[in-house]
Protein backbone atom coordinates (compact mmCIF):
# COMPACT_ATOMS: atom_id res chain seq x y z
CA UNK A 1 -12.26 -4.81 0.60
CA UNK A 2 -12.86 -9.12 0.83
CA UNK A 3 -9.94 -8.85 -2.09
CA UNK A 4 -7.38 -7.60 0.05
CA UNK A 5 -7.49 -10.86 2.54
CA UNK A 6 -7.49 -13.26 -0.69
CA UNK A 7 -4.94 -11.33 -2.00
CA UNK A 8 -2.59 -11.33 1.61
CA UNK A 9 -3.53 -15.18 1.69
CA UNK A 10 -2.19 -16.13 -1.81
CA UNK A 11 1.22 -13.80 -0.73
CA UNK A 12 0.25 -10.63 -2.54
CA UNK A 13 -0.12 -7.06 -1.62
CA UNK A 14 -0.49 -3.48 -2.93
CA UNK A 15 1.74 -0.84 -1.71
CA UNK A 16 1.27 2.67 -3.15
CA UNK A 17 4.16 5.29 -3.42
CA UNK A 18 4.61 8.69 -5.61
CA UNK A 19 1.26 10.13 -4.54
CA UNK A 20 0.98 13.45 -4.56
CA UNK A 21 -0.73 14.81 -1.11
CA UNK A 22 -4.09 15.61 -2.13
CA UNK A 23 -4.46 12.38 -3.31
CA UNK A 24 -2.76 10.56 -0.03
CA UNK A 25 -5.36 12.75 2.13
CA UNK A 26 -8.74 11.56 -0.10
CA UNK A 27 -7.23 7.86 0.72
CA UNK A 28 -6.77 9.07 3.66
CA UNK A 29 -10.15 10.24 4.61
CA UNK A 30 -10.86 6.78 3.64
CA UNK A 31 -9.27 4.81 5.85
CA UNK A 32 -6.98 3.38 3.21
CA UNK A 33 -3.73 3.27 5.54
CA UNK A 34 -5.36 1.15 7.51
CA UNK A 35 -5.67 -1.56 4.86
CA UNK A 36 -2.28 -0.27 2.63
CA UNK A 37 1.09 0.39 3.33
CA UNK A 38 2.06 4.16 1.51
CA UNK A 39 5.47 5.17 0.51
CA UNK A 40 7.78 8.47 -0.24
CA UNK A 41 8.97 6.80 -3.54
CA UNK A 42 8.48 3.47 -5.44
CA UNK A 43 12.47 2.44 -4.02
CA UNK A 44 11.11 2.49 -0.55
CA UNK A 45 8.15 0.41 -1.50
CA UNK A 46 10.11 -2.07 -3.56
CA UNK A 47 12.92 -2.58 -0.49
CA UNK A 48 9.92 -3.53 1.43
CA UNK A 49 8.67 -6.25 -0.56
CA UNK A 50 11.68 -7.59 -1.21
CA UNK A 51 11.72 -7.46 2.96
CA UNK A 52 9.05 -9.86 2.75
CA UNK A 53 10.58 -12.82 0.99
């Protein structure tokens, strides 16, 4: 996951909302909230980039 730094260093990210909860558990299992930030609903995710401005 190299692209996630690069990504972080040019002031990007990913932020995933909406999921439905088997999906959320597969990412999950994966060890993706370690890396991503996961939201209820795409409002909550939006506030928080705005948060980062």
């Amino acid at each position: 996951m190299a692209y996630v730094e690069t990504m972080r260093e040019n002031k990007g990210d990913i932020k995933f909302s909406n999921m439905q909860d088997g999906v959320y558990n597969i990412f999950d299992l994966l060890g993706f909230p370690m890396l991503y930030e996961f939201y209820k609903n795409e409002n909550d995710a939006i506030e928080k980039f705005k948060e980062l401005k």
